[in-house]
N, C-alpha and C. Protein backbone atom coordinates (compact mmCIF):
# COMPACT_ATOMS: atom_id res chain seq x y z
N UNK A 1 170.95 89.14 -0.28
CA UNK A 1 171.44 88.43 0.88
C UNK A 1 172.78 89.04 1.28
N UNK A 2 172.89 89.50 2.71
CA UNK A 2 174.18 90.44 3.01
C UNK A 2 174.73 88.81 3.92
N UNK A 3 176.21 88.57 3.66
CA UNK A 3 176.43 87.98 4.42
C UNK A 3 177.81 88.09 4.80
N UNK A 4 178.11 88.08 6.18
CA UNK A 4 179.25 88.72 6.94
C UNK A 4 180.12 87.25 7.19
N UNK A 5 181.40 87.38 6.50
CA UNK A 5 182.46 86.39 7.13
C UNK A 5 183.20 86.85 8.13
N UNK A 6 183.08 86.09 9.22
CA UNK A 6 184.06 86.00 9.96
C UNK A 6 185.20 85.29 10.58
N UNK A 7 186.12 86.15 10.26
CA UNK A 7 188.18 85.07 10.30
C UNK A 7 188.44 85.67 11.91
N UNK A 8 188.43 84.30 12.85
CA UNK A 8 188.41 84.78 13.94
C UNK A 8 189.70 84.85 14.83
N UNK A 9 190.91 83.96 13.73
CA UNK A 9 192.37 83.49 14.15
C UNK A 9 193.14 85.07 14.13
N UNK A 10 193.90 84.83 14.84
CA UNK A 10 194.75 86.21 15.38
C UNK A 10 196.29 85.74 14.70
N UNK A 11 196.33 84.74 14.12
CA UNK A 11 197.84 84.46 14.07
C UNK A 11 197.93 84.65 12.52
N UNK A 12 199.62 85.39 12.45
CA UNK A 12 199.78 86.09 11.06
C UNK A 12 199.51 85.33 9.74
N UNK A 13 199.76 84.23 10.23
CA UNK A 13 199.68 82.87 9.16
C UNK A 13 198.82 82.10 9.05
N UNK A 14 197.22 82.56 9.43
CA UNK A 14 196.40 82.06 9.54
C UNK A 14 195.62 81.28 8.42
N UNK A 15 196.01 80.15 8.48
CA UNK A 15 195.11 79.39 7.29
C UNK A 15 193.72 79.26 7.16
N UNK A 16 193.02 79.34 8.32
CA UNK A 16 191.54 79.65 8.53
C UNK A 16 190.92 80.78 7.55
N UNK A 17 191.98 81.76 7.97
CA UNK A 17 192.40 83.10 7.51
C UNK A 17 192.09 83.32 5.14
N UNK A 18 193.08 82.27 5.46
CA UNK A 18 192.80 81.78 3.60
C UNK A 18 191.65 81.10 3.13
N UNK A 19 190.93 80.73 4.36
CA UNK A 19 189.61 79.64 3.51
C UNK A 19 188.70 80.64 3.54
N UNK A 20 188.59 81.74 4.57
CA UNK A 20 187.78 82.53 4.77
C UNK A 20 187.82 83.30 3.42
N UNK A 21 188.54 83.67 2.68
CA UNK A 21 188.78 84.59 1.62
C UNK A 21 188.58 84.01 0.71
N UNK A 22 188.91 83.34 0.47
CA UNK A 22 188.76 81.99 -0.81
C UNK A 22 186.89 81.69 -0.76
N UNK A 23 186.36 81.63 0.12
CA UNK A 23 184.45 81.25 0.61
C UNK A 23 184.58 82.88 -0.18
N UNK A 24 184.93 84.07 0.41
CA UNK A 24 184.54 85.47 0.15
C UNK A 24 184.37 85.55 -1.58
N UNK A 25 185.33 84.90 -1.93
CA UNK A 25 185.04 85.56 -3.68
C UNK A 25 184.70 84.70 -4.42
N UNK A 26 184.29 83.15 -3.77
CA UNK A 26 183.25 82.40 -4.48
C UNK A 26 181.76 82.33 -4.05
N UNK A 27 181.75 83.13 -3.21
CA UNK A 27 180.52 83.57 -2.96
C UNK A 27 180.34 85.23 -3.40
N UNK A 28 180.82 86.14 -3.97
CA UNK A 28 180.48 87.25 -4.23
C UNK A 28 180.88 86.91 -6.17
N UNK A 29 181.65 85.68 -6.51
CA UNK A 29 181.15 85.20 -8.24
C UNK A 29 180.19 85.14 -8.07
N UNK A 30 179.31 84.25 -7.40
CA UNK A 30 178.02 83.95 -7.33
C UNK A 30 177.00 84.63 -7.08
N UNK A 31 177.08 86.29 -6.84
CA UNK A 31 176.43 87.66 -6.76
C UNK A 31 175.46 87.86 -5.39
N UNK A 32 176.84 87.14 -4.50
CA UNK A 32 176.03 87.46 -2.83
C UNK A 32 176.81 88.72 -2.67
N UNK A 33 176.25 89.26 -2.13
CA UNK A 33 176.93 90.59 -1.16
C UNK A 33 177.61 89.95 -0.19
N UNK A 34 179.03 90.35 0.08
CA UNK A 34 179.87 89.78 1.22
C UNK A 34 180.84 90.90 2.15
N UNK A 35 180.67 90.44 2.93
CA UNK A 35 181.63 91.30 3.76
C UNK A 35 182.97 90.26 4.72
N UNK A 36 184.02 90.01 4.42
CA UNK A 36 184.96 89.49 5.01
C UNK A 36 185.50 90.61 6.25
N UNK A 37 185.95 90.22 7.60
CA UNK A 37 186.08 90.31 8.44
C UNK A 37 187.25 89.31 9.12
N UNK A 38 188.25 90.51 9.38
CA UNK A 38 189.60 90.05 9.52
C UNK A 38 190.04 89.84 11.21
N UNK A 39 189.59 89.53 12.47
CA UNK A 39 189.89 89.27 13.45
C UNK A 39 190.99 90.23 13.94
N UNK A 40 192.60 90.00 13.17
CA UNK A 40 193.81 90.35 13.27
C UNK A 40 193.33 91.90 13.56
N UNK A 41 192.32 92.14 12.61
CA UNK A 41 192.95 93.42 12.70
C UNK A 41 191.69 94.71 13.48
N UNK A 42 191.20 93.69 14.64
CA UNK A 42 189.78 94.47 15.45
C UNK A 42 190.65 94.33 16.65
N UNK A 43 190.55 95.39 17.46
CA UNK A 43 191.13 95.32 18.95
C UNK A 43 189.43 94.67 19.76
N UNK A 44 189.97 93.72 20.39
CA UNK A 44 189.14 92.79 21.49
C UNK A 44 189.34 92.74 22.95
N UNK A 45 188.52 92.62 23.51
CA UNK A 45 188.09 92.82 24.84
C UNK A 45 187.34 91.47 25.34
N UNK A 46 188.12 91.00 26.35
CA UNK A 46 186.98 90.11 27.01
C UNK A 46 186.05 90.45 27.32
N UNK A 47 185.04 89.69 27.79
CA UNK A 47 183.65 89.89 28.29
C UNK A 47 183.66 91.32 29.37
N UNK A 48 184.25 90.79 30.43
CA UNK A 48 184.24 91.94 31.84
C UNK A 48 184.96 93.06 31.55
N UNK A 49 185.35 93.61 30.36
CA UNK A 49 186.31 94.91 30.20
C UNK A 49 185.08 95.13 29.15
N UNK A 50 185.09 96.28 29.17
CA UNK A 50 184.15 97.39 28.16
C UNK A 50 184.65 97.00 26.91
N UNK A 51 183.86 96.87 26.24
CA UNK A 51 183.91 96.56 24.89
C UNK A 51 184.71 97.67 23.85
N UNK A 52 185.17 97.90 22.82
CA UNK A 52 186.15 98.43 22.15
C UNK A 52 184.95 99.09 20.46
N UNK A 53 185.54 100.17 20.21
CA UNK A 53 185.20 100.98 19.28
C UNK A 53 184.51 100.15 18.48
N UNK A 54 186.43 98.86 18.26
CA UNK A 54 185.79 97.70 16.65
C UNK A 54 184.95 96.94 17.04
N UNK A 55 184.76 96.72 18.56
CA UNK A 55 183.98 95.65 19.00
C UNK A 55 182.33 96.12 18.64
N UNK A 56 182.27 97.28 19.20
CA UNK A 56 180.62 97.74 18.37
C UNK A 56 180.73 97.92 17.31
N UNK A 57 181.64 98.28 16.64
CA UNK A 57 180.88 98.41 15.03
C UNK A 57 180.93 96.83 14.67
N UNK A 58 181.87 96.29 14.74
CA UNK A 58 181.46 94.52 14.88
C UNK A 58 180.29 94.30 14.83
N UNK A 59 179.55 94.19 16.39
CA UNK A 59 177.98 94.18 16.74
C UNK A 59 176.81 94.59 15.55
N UNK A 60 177.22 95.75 15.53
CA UNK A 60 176.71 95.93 14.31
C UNK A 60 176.47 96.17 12.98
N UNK A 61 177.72 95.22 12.64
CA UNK A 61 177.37 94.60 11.60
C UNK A 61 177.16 92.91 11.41
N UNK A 62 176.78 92.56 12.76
CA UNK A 62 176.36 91.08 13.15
C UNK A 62 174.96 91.34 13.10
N UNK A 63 174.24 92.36 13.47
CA UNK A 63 172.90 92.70 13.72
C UNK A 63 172.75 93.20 12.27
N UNK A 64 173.15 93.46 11.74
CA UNK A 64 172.38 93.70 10.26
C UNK A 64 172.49 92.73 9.16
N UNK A 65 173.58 91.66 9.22
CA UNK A 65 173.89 90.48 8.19
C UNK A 65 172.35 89.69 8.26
N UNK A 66 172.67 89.48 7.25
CA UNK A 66 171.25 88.31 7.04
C UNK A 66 171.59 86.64 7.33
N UNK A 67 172.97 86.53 7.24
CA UNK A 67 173.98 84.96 7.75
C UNK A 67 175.20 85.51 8.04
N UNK A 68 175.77 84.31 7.92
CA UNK A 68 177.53 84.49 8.46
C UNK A 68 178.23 82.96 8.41
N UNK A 69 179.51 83.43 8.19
CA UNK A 69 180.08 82.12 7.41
C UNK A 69 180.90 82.57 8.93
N UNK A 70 181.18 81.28 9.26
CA UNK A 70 183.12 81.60 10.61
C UNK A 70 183.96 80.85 10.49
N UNK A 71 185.00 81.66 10.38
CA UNK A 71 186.08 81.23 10.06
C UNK A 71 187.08 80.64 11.64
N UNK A 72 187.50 79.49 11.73
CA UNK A 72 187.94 79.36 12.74
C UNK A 72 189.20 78.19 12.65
N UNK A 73 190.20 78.20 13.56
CA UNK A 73 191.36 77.60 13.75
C UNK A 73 191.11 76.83 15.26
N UNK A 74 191.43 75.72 14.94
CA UNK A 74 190.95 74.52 16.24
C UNK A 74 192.43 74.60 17.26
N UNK A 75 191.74 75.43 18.46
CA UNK A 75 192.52 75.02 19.12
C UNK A 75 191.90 73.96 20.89
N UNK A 76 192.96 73.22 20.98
CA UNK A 76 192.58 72.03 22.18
C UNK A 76 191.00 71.74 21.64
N UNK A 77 190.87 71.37 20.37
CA UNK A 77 189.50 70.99 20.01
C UNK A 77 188.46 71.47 20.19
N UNK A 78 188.51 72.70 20.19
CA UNK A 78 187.52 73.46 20.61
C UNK A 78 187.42 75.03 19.80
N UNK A 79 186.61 76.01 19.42
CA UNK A 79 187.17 77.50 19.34
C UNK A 79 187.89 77.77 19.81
N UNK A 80 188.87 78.72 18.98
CA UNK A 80 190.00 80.16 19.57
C UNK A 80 189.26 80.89 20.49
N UNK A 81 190.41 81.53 21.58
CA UNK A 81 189.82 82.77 22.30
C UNK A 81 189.30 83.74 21.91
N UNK A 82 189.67 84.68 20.70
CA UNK A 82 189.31 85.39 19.93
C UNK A 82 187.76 85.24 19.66
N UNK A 83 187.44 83.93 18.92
CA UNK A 83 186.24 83.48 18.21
C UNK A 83 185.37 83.85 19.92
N UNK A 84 185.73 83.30 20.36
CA UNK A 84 184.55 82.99 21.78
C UNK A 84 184.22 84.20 22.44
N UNK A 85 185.25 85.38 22.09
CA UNK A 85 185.44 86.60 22.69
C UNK A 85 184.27 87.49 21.67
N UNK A 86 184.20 86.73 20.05
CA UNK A 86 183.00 87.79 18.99
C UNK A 86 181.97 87.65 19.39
N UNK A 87 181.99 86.03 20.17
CA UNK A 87 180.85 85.51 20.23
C UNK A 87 179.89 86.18 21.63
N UNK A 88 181.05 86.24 22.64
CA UNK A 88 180.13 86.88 23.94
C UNK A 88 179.94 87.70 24.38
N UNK A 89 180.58 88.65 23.31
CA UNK A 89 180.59 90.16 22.84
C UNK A 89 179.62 90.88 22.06
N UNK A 90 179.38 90.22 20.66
CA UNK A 90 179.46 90.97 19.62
C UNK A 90 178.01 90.26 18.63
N UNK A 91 177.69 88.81 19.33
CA UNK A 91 176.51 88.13 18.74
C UNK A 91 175.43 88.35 19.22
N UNK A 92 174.77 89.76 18.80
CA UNK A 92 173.57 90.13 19.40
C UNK A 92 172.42 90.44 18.21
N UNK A 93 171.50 90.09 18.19
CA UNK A 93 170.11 89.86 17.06
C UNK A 93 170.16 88.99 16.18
N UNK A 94 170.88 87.59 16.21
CA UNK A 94 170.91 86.70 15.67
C UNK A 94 170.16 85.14 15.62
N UNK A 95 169.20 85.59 16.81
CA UNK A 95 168.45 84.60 16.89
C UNK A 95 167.80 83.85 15.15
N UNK A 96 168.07 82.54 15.20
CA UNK A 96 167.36 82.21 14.41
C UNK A 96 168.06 82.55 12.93
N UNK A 97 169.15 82.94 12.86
CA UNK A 97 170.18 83.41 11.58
C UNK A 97 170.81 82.22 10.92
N UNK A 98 170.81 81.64 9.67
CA UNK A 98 171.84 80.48 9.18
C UNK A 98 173.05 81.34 8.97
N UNK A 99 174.10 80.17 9.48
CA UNK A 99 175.56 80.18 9.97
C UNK A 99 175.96 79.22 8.77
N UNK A 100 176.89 78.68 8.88
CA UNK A 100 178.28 78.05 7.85
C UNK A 100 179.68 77.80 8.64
N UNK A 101 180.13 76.91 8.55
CA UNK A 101 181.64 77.05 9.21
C UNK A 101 182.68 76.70 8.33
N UNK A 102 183.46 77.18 8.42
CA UNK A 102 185.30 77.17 7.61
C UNK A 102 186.31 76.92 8.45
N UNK A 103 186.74 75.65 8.77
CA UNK A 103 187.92 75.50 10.00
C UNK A 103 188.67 74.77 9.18
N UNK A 104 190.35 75.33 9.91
CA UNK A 104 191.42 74.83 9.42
C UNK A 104 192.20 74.22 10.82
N UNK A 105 192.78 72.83 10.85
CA UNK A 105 193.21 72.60 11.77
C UNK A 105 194.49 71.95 11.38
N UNK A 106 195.40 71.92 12.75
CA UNK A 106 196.62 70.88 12.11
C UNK A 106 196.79 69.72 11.51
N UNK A 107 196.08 69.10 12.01
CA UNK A 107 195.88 67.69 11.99
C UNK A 107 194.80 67.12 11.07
N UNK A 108 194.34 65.83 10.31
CA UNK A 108 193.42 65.17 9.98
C UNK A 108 192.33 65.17 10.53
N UNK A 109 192.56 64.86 12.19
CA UNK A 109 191.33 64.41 12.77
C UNK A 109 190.50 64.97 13.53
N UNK A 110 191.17 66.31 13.30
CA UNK A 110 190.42 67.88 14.18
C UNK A 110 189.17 68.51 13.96
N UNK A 111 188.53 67.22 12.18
CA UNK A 111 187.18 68.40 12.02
C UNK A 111 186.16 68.28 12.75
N UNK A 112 186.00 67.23 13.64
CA UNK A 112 184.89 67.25 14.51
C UNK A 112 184.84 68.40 15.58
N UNK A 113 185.76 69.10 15.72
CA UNK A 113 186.15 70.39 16.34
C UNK A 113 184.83 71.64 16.25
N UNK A 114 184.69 71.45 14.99
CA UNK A 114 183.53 72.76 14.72
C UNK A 114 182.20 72.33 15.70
N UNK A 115 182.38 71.19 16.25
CA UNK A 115 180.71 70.76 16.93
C UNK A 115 180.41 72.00 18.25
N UNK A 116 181.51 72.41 18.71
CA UNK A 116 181.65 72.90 19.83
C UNK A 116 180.67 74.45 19.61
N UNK A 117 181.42 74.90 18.32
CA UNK A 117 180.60 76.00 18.17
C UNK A 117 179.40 76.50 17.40
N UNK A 118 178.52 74.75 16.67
CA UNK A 118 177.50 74.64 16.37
C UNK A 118 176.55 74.38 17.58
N UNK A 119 177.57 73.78 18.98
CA UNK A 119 176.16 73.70 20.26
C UNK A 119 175.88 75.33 20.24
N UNK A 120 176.99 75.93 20.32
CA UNK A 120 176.82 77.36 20.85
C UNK A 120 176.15 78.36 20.09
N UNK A 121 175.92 78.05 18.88
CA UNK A 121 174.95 79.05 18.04
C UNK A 121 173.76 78.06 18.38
N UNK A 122 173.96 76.68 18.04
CA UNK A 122 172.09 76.35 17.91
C UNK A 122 171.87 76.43 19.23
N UNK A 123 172.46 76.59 20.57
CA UNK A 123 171.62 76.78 21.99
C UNK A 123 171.53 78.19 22.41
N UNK A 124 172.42 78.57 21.71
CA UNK A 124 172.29 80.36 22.65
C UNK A 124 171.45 80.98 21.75
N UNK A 125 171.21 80.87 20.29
CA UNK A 125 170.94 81.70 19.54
C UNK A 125 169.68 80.87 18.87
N UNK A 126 169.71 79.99 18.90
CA UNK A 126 168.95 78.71 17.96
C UNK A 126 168.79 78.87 16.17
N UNK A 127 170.22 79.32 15.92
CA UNK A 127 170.91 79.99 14.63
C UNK A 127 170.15 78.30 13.68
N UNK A 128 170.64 78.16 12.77
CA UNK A 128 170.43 77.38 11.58
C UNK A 128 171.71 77.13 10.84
N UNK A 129 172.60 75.86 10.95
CA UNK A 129 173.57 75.40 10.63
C UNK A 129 173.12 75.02 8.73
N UNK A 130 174.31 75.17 8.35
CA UNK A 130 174.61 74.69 6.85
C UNK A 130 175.36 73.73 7.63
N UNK A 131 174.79 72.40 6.46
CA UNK A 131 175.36 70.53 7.51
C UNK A 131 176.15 70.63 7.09
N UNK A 132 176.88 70.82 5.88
CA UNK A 132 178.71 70.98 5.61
C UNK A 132 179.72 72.27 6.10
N UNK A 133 180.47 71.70 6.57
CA UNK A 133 181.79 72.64 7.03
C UNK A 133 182.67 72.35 5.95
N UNK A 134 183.55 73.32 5.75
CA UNK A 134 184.79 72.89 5.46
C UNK A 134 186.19 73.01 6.19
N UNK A 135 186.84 71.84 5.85
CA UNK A 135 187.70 71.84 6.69
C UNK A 135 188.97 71.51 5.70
N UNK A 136 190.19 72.16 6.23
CA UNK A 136 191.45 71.60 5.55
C UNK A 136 192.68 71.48 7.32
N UNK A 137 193.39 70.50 6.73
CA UNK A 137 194.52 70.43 7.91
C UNK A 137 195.95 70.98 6.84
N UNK A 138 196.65 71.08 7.87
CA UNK A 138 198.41 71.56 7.28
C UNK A 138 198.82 71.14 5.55
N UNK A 139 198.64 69.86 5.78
CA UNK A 139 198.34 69.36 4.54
C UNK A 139 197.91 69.91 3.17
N UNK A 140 196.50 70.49 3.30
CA UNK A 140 196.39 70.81 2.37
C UNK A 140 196.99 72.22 2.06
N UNK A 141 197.54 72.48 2.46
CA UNK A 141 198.35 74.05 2.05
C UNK A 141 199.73 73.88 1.68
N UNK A 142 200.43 75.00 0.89
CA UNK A 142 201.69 74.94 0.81
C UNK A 142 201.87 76.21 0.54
N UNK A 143 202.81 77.04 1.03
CA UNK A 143 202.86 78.77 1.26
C UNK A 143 201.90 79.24 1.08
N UNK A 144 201.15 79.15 1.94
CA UNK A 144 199.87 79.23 2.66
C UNK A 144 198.58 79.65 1.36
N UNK A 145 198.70 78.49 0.99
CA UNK A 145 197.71 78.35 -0.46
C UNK A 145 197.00 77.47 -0.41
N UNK A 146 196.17 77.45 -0.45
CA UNK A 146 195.39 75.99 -1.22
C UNK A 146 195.78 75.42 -1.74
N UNK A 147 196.03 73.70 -1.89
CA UNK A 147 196.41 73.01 -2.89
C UNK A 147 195.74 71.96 -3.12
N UNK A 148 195.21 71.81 -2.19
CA UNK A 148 194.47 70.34 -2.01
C UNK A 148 193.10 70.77 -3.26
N UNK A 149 192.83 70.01 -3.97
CA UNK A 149 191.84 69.73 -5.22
C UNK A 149 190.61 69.30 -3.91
N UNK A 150 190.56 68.24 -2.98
CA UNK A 150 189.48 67.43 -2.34
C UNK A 150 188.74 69.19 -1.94
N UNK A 151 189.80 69.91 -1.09
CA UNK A 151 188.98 71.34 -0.29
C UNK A 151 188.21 72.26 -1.19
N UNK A 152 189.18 73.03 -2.08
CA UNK A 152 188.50 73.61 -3.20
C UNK A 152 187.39 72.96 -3.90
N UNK A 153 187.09 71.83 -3.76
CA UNK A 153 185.92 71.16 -4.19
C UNK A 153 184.88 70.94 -3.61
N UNK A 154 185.22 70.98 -2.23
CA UNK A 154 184.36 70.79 -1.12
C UNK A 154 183.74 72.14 -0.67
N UNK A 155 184.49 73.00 -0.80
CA UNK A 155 184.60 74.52 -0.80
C UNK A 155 183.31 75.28 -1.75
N UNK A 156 183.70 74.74 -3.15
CA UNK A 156 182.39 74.97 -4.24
C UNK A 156 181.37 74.56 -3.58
N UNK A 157 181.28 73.64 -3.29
CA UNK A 157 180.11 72.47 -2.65
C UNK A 157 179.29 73.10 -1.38
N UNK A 158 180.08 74.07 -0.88
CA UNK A 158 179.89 74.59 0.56
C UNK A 158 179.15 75.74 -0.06
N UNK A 159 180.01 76.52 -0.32
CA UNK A 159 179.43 77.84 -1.06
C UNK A 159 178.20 77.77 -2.10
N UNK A 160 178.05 76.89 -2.92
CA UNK A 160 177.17 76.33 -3.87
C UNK A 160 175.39 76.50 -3.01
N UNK A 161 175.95 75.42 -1.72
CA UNK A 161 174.54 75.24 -0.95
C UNK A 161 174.29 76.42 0.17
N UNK A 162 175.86 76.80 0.73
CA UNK A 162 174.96 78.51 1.32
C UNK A 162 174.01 79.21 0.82
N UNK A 163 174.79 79.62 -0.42
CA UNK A 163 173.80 80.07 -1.23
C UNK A 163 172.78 80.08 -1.52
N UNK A 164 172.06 79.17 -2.00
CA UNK A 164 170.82 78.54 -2.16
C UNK A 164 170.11 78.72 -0.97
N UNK A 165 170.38 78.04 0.29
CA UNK A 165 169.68 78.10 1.13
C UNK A 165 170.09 79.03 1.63
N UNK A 166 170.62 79.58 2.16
CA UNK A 166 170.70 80.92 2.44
C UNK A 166 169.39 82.22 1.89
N UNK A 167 169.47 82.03 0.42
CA UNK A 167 168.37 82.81 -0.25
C UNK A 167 167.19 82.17 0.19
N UNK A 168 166.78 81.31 0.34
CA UNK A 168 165.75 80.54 0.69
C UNK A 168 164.95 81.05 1.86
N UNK A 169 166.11 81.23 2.82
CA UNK A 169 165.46 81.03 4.58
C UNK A 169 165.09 82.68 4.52
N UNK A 170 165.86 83.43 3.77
CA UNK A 170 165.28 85.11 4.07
C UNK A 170 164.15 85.36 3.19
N UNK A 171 164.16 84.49 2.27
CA UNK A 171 163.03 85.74 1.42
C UNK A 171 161.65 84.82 2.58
């Protein structure tokens, strides 16, 4: 099972950024093949400007993953520009692919946030959601670490059942 993370926050201090990495090497203990994918560091293009070098090799390596975990930072309750920019760019042969989400937001009450971009895989793509996200707010971090025991637990829990089903839906 090849599966491609993607950290879609552009900002240096991205805590999204840390859950994404933290999913990466408890899912490659667990002897998935992983590929983490750093946002920061792909030059992006909106839709109407020609797409960019990183932007195709992006593409394709969206078209060859077998899933994909996304990593995302809630902004106005909704996806980053960035994220929406992989998405209307770069999400091509994914019909029908299980997804995963990892969002970090400021606040407590921001995790309903990820719904926005579960309409947008299950309608454009009719992808296959893993029902748990994880989510941490400001809170659970402190120099930009994990601290919170509830996430890292929830985190296992996340990664635990990708897994599984994940292997499941390809073979």
């Amino acid at each position: 099972m090849k599966t491609l993370i993607i950290s879609s926050s552009l900002s240096p201090n991205s805590k999204s950024f840390v859950l994404c990495k933290k999913v990466n090497q408890k899912l490659k203990d667990r002897g998935i093949q992983t590929e983490l994918i750093d946002a920061r560091k792909i030059i992006l293009n909106p839709y109407h400007i020609t797409k960019t070098k990183d932007m195709e090799d992006l593409s394709n390596k969206i078209s060859l993953a077998d899933n994909y975990i996304i990593g995302m930072g809630v902004h106005n309750y909704s996806v980053n520009d960035s994220l929406k920019i992989i998405l209307d760019n770069c999400f091509k042969n994914v019909d029908g692919k299980f997804f995963g989400i990892v969002c970090a937001g400021g606040g407590e009450k921001s995790y309903l946030s990820t719904m926005h971009l579960t309409q947008m895989c299950m309608n454009e793509w009719k992808m296959i959601q893993l029902p748990r996200t994880v989510y941490a707010s400001r809170n659970d971090f402190k120099n930009n670490e994990i601290t919170s025991k509830q996430v890292l637990e929830w985190m296992s829990l996340f990664c635990d059942e990708f897994a599984k089903i994940g292997l499941k839906l390809i073979s």
